[in-house]
Protein backbone atom coordinates (compact mmCIF):
# COMPACT_ATOMS: atom_id res chain seq x y z
CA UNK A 1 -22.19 49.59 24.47
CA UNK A 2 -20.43 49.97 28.07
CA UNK A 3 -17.41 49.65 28.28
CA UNK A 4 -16.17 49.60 24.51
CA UNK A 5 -14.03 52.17 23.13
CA UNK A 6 -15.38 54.49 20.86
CA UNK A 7 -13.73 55.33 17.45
CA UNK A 8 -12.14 59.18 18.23
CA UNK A 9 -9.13 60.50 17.24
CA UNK A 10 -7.89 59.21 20.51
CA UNK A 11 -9.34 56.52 20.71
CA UNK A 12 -8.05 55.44 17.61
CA UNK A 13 -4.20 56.21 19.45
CA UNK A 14 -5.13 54.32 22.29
CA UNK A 15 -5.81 51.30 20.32
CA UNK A 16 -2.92 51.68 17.72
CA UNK A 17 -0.90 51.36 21.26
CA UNK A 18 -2.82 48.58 22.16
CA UNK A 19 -2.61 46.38 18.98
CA UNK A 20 1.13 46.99 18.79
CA UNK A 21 1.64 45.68 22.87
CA UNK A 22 -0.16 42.46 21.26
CA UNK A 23 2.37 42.40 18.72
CA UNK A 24 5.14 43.13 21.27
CA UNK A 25 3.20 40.68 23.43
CA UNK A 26 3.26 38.06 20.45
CA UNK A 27 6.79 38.16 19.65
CA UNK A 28 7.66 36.62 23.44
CA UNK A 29 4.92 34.17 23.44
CA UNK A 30 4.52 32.32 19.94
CA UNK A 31 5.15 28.79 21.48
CA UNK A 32 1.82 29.55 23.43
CA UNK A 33 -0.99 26.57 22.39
CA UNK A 34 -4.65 25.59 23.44
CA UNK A 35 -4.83 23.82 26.59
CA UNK A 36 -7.55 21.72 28.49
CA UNK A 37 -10.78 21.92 27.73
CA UNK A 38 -13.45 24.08 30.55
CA UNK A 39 -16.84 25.77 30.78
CA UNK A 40 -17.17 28.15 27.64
CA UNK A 41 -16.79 30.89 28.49
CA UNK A 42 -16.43 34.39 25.70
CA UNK A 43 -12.65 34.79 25.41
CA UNK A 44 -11.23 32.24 27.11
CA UNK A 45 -9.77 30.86 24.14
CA UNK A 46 -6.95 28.11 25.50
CA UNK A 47 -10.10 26.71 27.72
CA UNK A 48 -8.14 27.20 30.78
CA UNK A 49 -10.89 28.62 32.78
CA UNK A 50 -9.44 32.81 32.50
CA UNK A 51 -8.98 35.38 29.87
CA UNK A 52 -5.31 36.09 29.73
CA UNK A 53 -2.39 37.12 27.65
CA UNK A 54 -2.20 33.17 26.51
CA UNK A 55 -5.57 33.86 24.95
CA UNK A 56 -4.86 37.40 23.39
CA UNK A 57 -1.54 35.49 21.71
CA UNK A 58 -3.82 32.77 19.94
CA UNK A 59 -6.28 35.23 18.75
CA UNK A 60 -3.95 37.52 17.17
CA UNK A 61 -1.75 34.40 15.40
CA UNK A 62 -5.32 33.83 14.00
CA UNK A 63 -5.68 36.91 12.57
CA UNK A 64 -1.56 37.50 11.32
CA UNK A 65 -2.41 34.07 9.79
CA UNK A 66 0.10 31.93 11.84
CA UNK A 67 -2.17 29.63 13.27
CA UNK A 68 -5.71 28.74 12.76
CA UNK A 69 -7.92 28.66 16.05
CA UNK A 70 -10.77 25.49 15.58
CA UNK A 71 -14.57 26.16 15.24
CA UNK A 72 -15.10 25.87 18.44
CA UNK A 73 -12.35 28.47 19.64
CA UNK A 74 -13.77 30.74 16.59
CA UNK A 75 -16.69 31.13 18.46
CA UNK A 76 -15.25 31.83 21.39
CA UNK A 77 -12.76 34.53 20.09
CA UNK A 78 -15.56 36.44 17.74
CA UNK A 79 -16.77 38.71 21.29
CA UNK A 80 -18.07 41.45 19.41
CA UNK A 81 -20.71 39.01 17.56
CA UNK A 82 -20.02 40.10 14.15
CA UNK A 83 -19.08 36.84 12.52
CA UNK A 84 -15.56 37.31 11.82
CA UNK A 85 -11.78 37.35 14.13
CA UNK A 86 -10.04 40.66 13.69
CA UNK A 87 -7.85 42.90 15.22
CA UNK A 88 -11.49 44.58 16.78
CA UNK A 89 -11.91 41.23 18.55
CA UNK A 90 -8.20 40.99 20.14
CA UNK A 91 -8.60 44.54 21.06
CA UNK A 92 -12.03 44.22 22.95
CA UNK A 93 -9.96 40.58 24.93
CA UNK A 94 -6.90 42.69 25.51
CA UNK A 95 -9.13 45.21 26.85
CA UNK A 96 -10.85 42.60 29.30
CA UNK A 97 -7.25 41.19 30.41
CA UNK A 98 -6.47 45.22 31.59
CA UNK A 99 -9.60 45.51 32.97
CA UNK A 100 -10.74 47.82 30.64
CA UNK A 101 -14.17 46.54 30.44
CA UNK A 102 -16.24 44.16 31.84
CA UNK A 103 -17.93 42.24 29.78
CA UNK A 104 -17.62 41.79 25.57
CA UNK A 105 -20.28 43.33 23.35
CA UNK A 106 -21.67 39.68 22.57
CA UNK A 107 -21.99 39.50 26.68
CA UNK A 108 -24.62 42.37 26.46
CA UNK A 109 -26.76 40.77 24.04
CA UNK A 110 -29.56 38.90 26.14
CA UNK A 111 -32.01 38.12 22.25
CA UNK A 112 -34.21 35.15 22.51
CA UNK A 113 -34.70 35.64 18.40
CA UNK A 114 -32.49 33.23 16.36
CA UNK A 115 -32.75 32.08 13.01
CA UNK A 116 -31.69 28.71 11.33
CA UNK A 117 -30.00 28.54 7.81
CA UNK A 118 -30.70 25.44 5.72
CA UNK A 119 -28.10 25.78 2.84
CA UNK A 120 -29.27 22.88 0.69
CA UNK A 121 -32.86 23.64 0.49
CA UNK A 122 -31.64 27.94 0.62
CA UNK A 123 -33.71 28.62 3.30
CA UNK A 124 -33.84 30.45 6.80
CA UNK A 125 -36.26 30.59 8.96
CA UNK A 126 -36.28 32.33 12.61
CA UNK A 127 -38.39 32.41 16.18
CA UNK A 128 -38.60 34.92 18.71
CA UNK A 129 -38.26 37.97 16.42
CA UNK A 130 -40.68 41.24 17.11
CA UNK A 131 -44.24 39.76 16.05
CA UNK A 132 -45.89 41.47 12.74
CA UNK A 133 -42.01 43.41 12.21
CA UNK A 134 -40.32 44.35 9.15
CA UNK A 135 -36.95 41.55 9.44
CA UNK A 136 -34.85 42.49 7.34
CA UNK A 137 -32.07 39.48 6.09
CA UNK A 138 -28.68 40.18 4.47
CA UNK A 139 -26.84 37.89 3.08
CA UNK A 140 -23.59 39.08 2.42
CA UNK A 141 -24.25 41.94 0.61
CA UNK A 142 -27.86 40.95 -0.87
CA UNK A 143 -30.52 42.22 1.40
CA UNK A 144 -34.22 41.06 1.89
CA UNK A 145 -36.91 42.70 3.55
CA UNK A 146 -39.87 40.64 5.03
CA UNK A 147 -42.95 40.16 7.66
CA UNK A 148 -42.89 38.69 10.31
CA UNK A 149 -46.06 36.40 11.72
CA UNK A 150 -48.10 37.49 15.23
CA UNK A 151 -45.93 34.66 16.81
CA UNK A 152 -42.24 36.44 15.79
CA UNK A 153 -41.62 33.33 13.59
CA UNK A 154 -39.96 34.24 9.53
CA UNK A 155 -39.59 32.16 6.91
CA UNK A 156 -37.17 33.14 3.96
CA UNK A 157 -37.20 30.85 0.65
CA UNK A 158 -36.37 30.57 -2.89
CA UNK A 159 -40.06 30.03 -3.58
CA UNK A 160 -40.36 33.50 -2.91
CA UNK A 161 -36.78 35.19 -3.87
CA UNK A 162 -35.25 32.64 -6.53
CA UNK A 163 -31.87 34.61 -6.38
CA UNK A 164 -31.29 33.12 -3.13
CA UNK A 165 -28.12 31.06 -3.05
CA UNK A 166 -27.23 30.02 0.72
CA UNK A 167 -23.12 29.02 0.55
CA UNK A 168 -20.95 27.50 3.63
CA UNK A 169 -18.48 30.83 4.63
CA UNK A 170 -21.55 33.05 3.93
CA UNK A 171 -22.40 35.31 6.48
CA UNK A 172 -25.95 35.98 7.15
CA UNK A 173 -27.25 38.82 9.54
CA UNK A 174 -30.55 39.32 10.75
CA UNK A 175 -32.39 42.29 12.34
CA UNK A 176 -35.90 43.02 13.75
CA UNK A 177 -35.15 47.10 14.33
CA UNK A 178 -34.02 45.96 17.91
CA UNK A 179 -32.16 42.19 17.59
CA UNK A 180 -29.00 42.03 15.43
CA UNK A 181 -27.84 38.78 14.66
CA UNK A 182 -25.19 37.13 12.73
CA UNK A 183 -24.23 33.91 12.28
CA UNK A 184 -21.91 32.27 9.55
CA UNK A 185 -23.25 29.06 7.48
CA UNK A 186 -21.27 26.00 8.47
CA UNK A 187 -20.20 23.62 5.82
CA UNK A 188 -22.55 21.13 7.06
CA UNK A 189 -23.26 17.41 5.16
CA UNK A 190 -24.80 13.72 5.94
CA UNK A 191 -23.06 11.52 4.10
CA UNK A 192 -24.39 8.06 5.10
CA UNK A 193 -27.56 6.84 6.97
CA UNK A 194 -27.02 2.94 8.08
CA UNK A 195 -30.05 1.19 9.92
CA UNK A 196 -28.54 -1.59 10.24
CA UNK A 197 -25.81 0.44 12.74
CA UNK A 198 -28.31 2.74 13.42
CA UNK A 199 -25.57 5.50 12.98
CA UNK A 200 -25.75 8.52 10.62
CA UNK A 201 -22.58 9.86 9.62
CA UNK A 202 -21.53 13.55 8.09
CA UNK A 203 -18.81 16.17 7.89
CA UNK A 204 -18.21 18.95 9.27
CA UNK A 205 -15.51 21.61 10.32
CA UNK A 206 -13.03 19.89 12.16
CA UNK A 207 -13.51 20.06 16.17
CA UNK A 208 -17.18 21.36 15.63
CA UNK A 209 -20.11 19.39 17.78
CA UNK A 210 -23.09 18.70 16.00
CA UNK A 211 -26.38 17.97 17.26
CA UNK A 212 -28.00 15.22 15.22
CA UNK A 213 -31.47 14.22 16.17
CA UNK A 214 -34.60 11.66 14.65
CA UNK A 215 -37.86 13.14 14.08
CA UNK A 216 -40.58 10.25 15.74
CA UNK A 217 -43.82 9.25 13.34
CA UNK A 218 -46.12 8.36 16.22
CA UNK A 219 -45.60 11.62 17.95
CA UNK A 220 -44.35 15.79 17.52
CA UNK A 221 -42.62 16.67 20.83
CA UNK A 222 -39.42 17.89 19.46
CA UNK A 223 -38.13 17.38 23.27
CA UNK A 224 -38.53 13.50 23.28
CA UNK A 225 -36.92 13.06 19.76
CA UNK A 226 -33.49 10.93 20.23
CA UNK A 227 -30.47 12.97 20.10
CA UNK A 228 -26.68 12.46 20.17
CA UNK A 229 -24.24 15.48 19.79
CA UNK A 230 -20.66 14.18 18.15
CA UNK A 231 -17.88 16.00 17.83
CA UNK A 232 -16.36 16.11 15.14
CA UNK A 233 -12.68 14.30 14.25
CA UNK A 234 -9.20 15.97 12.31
CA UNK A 235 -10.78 15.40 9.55
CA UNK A 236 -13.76 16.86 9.72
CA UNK A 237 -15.41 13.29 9.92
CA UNK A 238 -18.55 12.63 12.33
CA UNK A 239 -20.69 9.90 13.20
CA UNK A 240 -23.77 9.75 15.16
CA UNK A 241 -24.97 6.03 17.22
CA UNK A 242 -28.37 5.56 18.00
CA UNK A 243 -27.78 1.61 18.79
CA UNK A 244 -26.68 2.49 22.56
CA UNK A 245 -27.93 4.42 24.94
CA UNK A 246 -25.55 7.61 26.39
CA UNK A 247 -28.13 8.95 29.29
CA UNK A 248 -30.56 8.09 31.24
CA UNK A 249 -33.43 11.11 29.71
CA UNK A 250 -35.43 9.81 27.17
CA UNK A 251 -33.78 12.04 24.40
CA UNK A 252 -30.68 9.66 25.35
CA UNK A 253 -32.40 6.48 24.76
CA UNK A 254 -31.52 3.60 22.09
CA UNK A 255 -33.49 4.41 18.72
CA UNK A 256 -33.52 1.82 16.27
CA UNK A 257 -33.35 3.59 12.45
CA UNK A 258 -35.77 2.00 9.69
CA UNK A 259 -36.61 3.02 6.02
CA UNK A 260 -38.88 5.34 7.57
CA UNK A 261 -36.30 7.47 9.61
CA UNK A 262 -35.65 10.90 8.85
CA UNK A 263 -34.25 13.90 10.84
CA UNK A 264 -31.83 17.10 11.02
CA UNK A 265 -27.95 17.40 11.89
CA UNK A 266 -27.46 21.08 13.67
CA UNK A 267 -24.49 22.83 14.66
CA UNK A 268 -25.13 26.09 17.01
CA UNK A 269 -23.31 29.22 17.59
CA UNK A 270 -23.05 30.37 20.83
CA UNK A 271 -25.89 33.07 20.08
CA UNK A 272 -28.02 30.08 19.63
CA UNK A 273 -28.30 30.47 15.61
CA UNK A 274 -27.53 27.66 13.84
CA UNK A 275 -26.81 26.13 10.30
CA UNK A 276 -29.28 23.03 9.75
CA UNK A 277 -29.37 20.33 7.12
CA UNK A 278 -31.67 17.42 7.06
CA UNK A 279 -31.47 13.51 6.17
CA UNK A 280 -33.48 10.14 5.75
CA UNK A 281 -33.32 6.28 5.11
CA UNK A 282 -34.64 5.81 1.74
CA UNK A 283 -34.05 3.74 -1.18
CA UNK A 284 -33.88 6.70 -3.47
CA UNK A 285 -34.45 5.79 -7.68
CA UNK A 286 -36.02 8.34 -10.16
CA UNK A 287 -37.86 7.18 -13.51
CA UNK A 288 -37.37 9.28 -16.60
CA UNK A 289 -40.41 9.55 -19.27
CA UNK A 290 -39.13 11.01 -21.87
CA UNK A 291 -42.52 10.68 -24.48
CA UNK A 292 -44.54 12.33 -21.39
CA UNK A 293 -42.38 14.88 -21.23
CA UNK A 294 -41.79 14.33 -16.97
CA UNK A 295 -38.97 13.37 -14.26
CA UNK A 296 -40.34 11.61 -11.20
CA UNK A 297 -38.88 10.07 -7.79
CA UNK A 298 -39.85 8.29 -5.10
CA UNK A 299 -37.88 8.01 -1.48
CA UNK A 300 -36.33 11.23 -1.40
CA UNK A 301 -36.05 13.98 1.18
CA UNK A 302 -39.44 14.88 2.30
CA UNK A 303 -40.67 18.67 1.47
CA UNK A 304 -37.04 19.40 0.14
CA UNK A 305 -36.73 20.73 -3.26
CA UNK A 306 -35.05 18.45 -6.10
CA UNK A 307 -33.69 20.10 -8.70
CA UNK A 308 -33.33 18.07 -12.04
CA UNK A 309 -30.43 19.13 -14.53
CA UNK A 310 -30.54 17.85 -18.03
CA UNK A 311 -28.05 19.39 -21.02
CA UNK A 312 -26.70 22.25 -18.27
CA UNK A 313 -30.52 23.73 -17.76
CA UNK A 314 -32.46 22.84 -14.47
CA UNK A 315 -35.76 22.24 -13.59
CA UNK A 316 -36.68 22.43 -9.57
CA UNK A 317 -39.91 21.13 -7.65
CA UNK A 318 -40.54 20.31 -4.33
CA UNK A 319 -40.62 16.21 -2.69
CA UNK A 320 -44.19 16.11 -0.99
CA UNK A 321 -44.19 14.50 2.67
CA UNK A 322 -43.61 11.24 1.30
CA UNK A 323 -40.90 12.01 -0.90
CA UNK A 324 -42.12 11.78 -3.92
CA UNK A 325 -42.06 14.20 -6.83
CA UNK A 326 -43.13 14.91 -10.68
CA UNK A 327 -41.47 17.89 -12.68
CA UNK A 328 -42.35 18.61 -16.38
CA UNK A 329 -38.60 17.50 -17.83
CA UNK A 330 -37.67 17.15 -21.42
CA UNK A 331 -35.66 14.65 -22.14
CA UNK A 332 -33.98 12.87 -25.98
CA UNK A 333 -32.22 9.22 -25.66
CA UNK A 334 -28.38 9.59 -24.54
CA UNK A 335 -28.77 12.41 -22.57
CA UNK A 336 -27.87 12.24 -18.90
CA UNK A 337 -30.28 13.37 -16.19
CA UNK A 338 -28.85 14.36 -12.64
CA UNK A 339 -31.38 15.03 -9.55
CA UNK A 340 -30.55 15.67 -6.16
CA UNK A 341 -32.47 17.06 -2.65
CA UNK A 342 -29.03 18.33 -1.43
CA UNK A 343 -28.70 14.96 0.24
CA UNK A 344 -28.59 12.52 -2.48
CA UNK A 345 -27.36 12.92 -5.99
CA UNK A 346 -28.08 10.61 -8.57
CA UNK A 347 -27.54 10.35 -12.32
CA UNK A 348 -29.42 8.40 -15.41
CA UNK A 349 -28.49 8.39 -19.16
CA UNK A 350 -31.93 8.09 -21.01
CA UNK A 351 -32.18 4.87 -23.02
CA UNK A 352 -33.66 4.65 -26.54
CA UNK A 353 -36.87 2.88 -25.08
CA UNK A 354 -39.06 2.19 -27.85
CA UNK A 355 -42.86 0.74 -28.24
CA UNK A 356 -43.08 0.05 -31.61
CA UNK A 357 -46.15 -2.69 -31.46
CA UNK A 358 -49.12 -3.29 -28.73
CA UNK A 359 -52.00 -6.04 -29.83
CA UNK A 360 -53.86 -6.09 -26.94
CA UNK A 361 -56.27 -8.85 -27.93
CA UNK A 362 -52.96 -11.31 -28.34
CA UNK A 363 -51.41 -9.78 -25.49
CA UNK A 364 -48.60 -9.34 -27.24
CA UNK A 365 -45.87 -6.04 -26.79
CA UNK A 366 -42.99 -5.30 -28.69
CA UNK A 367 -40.09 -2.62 -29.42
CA UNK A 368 -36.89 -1.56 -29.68
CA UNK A 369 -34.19 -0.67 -28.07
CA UNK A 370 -30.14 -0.27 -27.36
CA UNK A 371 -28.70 -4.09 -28.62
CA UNK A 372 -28.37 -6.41 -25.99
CA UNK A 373 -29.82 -4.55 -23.05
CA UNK A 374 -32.73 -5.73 -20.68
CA UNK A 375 -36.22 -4.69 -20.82
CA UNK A 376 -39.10 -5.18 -18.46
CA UNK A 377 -42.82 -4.87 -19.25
CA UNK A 378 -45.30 -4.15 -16.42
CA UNK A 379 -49.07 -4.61 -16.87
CA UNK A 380 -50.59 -1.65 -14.18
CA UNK A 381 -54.43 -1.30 -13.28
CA UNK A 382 -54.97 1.87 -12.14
CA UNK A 383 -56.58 2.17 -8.41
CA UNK A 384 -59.89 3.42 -8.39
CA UNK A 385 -59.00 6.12 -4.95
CA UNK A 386 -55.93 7.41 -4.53
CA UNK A 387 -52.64 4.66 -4.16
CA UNK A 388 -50.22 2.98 -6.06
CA UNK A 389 -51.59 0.75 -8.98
CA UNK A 390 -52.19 -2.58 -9.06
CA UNK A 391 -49.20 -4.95 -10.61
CA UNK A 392 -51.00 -7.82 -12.67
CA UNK A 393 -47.57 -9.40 -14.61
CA UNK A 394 -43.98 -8.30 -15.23
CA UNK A 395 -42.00 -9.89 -17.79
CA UNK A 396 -38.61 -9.23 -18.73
CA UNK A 397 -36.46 -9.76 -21.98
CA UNK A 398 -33.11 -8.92 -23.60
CA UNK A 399 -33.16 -7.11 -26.51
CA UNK A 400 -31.81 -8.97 -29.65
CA UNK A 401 -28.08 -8.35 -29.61
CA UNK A 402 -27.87 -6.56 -33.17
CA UNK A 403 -31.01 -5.42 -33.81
CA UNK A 404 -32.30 -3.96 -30.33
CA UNK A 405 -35.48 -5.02 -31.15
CA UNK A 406 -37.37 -6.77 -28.38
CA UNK A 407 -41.02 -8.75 -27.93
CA UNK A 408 -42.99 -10.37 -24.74
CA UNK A 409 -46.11 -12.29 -24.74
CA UNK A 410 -48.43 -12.35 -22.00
CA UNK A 411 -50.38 -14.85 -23.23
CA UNK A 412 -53.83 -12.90 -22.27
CA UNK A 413 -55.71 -10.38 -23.50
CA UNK A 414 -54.61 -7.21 -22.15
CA UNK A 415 -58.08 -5.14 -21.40
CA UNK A 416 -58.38 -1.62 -22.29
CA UNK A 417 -58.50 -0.04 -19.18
CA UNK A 418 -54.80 -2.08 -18.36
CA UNK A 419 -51.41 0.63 -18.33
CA UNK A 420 -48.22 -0.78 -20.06
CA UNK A 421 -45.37 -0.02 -18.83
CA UNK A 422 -42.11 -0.67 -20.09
CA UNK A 423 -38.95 -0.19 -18.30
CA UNK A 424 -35.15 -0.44 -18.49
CA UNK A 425 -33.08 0.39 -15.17
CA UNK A 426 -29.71 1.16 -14.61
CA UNK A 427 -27.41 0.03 -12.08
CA UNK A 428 -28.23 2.39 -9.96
CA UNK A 429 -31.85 1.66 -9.98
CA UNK A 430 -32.91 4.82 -12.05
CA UNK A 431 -34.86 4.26 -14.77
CA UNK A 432 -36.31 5.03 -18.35
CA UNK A 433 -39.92 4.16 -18.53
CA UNK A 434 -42.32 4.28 -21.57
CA UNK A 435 -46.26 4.42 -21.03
CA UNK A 436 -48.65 2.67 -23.87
């Protein structure tokens, strides 16, 4: 690249000299700190609007480990583009405060390609890249070689490679033959989603700015969704407010969040690449059916995959767009059940839900169960087209308090073609359901 020095023999001298006048340099300026805040610009680390010796001093306590720059300044130092501050990167700014060179390596990079990485659901997917090109993805040191489509777009799953494991502080490069790219996952999380404030809230790296936008129903023009970016606090905290609105574009308007809402939370590199998780407003509850042999849940992430983990052994699937899912689970009484979309994480411990008696003709239903604890009985008649059944009674009941034995009578006949179900929840709302 122009302007960078080669590694020769001399070369080699020229930059032992030059890491040792940082040093030297260091040494007269440690009380040197961040100031202001300006346009971005590579190298310009303090923000004060030039690449000086103020900037080469913070970069190299980075890297001797006296001082930690922020996110934000970590993007700004890394000018080679390789996803990590070392002594390469203060050489390349002490070269630029000489006038040594005139631009940074990262400078000569003009890529439209990037590439997202979705941690929870171990994904990454990328635009722009050569159309119908071997890409070739490395994750640290685990390489994987794929197609791209006639539009330059790549998708890279566990569906297809299930020893993918995405981690925040991974780095991830990605090459077309031409493009190189690196970027380095973000620990990235939602941690709340309040419609009634309308605000969804997350962590992050402290003094990172994350983008956090709502996906619209009644329409797909990613340009018009509502967007705030937020900044995150000391503490890595962030919060995003719909209730208001910040600008006068319509991606600024107020956006008032329902059971329905769902979007992403972004945070960029300045190469455009980007570590992406997703979130939703749901009243998220799973129901555990231990004689059928199946886990399933309604409300959760849409598309994302839930993994299930009974006894230390896991069973994944994928939410459809609705957020609902059914994976084959086995499951004994007293054993706890944990799923989660990445988002939410919830737990059940499988009650000893018993049927024991059905007379249909007296409409009576009886079993057994842990002493004490509440059952409820649901009469279901299955729809005819696809939807959700039709509820003709509930009834509840406690179980006796030494026995566990339980009875209801619905005082009709319960037809054939009628589901029972009975049901004990948690606290939580998960539940244990048995089917007669």
């Amino acid at each position: 690249m122009r302007g960078y020095i080669k590694t020769t023999n001399q070369s080699r001298v020229v930059r032992a000299g030059i890491f040792m006048l940082a040093i030297f340099m260091l040494l007269f300026v440690l009380s040197a700190a961040p100031v202001g805040a300006a346009e971005k610009t590579y190298g310009d680390i303090d923000g004060d609007g030039s690449i000086n010796v103020n900037d080469v001093v913070l970069v190299m306590k980075h890297v001797l480990g006296l001082e930690t720059l922020s996110a934000s300044q970590r993007e700004l130092a890394d000018v080679n583009d390789d996803g990590v501050i070392n002594v390469q990167d203060v050489t390349l700014i002490i070269q630029k405060v000489l006038a040594m060179i005139d631009q940074f390596p990262v400078e000569e990079k003009t890529y439209d390609a990037y590439f997202m990485v979705d941690p929870l659901n171990n994904a990454i997917r990328g635009s722009d890249w050569l159309p119908d090109q071997n890409i070739t993805v490395t994750v640290e040191h685990s390489e994987y070689v794929l197609t791209s489509d006639g539009d330059g777009s790549f998708d890279l799953d566990r569906s297809r490679n299930s020893d993918l494991e995405l981690e925040a502080g991974q780095l991830v490069t990605v090459t077309d033959g031409e493009a190189v790219k690196s970027h380095r996952i973000r620990e990235l999380k939602v941690t709340e989603v309040d419609p009634e404030e309308d605000l969804v809230s997350g962590t992050a790296p402290p003094g990172t700015f994350v983008e956090v936008r709502v996906f619209e129903t009644d329409h797909d023009n990613y340009d018009r969704y509502p967007v705030r970016t937020v900044e995150t606090d000391a503490d890595g905290k962030w919060s995003a407010d719909f209730s208001e609105r910040t600008g006068f574009t319509l991606p600024e308007r107020a956006y008032g969040l329902d059971w329905q809402s769902h979007g992403e939370a972004v945070i960029y590199d300045m190469s455009n690449d980007a570590t992406i998780t997703y979130w939703h407003v749901a009243d998220t509850f799973f129901e555990v059916f231990p004689a059928e042999g199946w886990v399933s849940g309604f409300d959760w992430t849409p598309n994302a995959e839930i993994t299930v983990t009974v006894a230390e052994e896991q069973y994944t699937g994928s939410a459809d767009g609705h957020g609902y899912f059914e994976i084959s689970v086995e499951t004994m009484a007293g054993e706890t059940v944990e799923v989660t979309d990445g988002v939410a994480a919830r737990e059940h411990i499988v009650m000893p839900l018993q049927v024991t008696d059905v007379n249909r003709d007296e409409g009576l239903v009886a079993g057994l169960t842990e002493a004490g604890t509440d059952v409820t009985v649901q009469l279901l008649r299955p729809q005819v087209v696809d939807g959700p059944p039709e509820i003709l009674d509930v009834r509840a009941v406690t179980a006796d308090a030494v026995s566990g034995t339980w009875a209801i009578d619905f005082e009709v006949e319960i037809e054939d073609d009628i589901v029972i179900y009975a049901i004990q929840t948690d606290q939580d709302g998960d539940r244990t359901v048995v089917i007669e």
